[in-house]
C-alpha atoms as a PDB file:
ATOM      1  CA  UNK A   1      29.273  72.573   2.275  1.00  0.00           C
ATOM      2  CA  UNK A   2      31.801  71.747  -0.324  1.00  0.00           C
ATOM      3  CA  UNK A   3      32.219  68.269  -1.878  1.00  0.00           C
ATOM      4  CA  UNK A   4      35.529  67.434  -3.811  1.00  0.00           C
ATOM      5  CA  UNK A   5      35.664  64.192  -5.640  1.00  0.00           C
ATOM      6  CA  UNK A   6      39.396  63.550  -5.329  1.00  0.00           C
ATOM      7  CA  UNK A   7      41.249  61.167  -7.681  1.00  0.00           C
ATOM      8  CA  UNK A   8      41.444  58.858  -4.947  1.00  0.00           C
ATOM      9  CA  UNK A   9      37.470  58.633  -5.488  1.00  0.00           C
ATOM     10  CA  UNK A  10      37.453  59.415  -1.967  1.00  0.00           C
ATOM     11  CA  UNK A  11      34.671  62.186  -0.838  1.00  0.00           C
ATOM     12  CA  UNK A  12      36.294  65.137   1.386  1.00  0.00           C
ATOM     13  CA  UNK A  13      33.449  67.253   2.117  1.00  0.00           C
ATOM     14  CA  UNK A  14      35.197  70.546   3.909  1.00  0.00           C
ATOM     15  CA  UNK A  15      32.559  72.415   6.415  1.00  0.00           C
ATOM     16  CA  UNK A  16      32.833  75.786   8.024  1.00  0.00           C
ATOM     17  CA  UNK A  17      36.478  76.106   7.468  1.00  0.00           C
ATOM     18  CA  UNK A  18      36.816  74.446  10.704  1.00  0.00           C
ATOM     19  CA  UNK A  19      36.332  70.965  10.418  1.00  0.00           C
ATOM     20  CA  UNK A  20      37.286  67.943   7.548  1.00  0.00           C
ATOM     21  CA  UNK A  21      34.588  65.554   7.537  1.00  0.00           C
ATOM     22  CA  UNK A  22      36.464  62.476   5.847  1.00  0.00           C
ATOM     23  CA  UNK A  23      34.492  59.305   5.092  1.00  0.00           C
ATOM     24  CA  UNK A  24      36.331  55.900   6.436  1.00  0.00           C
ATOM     25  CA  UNK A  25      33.727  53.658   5.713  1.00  0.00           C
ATOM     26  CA  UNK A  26      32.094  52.350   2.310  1.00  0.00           C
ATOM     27  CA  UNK A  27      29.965  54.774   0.532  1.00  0.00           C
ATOM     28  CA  UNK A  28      31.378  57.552   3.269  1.00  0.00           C
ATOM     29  CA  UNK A  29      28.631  56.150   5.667  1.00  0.00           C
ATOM     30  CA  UNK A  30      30.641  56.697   9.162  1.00  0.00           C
ATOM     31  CA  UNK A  31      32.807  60.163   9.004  1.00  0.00           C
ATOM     32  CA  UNK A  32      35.874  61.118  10.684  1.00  0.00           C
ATOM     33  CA  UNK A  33      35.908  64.116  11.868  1.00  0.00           C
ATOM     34  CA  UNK A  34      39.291  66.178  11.975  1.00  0.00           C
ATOM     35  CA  UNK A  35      40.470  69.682  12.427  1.00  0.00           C
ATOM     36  CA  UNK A  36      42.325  70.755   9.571  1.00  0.00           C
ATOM     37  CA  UNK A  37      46.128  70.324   9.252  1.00  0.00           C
ATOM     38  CA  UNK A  38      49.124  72.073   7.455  1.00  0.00           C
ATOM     39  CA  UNK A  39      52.625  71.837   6.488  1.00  0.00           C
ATOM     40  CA  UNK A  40      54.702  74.045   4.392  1.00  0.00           C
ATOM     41  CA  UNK A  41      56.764  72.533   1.641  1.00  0.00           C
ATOM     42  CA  UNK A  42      61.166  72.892   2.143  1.00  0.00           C
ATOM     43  CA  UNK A  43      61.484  70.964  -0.685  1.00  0.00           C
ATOM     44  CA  UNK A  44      60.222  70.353  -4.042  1.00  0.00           C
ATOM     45  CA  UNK A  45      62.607  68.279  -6.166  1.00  0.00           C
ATOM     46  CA  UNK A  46      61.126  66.055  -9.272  1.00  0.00           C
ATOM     47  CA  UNK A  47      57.393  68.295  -7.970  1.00  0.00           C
ATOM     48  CA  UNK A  48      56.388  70.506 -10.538  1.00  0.00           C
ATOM     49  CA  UNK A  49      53.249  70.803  -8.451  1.00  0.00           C
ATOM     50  CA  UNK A  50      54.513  72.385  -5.189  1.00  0.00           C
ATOM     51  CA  UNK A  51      56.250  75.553  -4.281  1.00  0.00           C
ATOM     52  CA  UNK A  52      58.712  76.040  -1.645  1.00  0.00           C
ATOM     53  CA  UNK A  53      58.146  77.840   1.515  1.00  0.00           C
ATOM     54  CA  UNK A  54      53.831  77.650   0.427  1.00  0.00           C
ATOM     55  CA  UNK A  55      51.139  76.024   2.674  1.00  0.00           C
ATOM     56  CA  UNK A  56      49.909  73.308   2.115  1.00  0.00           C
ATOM     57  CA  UNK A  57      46.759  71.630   3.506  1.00  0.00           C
ATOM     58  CA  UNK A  58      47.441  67.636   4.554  1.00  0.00           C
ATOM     59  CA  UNK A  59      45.012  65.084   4.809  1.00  0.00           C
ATOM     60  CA  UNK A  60      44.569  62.484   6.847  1.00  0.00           C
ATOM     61  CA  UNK A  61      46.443  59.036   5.630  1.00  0.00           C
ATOM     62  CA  UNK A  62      47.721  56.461   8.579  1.00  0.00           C
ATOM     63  CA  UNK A  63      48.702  54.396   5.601  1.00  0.00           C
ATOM     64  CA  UNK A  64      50.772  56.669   3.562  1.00  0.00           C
ATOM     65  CA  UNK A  65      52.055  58.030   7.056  1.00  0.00           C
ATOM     66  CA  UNK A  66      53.445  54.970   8.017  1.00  0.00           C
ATOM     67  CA  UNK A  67      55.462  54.843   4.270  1.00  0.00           C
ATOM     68  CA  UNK A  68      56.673  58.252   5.155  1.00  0.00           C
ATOM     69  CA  UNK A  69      54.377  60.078   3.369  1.00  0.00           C
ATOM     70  CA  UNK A  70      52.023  63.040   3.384  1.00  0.00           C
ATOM     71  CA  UNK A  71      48.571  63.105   1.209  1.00  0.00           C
ATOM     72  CA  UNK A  72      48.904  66.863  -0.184  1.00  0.00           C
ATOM     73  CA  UNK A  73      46.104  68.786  -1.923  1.00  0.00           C
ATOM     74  CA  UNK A  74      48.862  70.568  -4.362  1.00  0.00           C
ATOM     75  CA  UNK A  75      48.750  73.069  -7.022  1.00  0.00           C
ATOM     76  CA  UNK A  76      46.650  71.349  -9.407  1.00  0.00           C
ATOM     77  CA  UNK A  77      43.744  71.310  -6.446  1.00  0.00           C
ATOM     78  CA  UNK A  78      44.191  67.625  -6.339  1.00  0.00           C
ATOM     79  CA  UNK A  79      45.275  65.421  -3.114  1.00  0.00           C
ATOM     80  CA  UNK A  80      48.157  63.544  -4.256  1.00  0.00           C
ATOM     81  CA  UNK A  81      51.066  61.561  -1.607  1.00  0.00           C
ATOM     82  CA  UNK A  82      54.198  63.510  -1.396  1.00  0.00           C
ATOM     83  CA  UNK A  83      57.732  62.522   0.853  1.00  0.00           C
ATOM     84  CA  UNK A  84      56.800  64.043   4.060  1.00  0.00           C
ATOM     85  CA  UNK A  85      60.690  64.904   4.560  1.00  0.00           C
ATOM     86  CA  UNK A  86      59.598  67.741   1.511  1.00  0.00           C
ATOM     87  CA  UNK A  87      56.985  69.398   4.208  1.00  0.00           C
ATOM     88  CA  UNK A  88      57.393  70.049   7.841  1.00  0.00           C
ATOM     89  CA  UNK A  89      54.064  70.459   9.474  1.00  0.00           C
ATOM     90  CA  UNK A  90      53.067  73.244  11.323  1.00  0.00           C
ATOM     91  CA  UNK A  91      50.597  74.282  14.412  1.00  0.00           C
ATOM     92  CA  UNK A  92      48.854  77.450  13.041  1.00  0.00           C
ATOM     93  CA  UNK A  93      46.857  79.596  15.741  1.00  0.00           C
ATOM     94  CA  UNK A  94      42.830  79.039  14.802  1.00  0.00           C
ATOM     95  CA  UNK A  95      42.371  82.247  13.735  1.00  0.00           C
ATOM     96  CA  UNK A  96      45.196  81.751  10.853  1.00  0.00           C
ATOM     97  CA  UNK A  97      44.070  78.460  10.063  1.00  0.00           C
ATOM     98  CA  UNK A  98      40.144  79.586   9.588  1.00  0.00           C
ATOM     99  CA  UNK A  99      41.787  82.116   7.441  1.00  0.00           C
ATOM    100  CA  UNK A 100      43.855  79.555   5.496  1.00  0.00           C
ATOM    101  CA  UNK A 101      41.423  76.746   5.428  1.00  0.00           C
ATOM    102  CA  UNK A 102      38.772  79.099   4.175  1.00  0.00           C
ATOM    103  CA  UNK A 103      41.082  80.156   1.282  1.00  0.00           C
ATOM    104  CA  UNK A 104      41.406  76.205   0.201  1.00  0.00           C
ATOM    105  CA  UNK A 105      37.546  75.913   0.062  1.00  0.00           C
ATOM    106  CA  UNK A 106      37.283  78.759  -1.786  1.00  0.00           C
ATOM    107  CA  UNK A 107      40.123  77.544  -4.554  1.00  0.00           C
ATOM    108  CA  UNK A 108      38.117  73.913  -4.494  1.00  0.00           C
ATOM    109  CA  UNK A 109      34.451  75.365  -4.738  1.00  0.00           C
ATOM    110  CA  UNK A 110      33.256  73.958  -8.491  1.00  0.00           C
ATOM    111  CA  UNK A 111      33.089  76.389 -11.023  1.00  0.00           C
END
């Protein structure tokens, strides 16, 4: 189990590279509980943090969704809300997106 104090000073806890577990509740007492999603990034004007054509692992935000945007965990390792017309998300067969997800934990794991 991985914990990741984002600057949001939300908890994201990431568990068997299969599963987010993403707190919605005060002190991240009642979890969500969401496969993991990703989108690869078309564009990256005025982002010196994302690369085109790279993958990019998205997590969950109705409210920056409904502004038409995307919460990103970028190059610096940190989620941060990004245009969602710079990503197109994409359906990954499990295999590839055990593979991927794993990667992300392993790039977030504290030194």
């Amino acid at each position: 189990i991985i914990t990741l104090n984002a600057p949001t000073r939300r908890l994201i806890t990431l568990f068997h590279g299969q599963h987010l577990f993403f707190p919605v509740a005060v002190g991240g007492v009642k979890l969500m509980i969401i496969k993991p999603q990703f989108a690869v990034c078309i564009r990256n004007e005025n982002s010196e943090d994302l690369q085109r054509h790279k993958i990019y692992l998205v997590l969950p935000d109705e409210s920056a969704s409904k502004d038409g945007y995307l919460r990103i965990i970028d190059e610096s390792g940190e989620d941060y809300l990004y245009p969602a017309h710079h990503f197109m998300v994409i359906k990954l067969p499990k295999p590839v997106r055990e593979v991927l997800f794993a990667d992300f934990q392993n790039k977030l794991q504290p030194a």
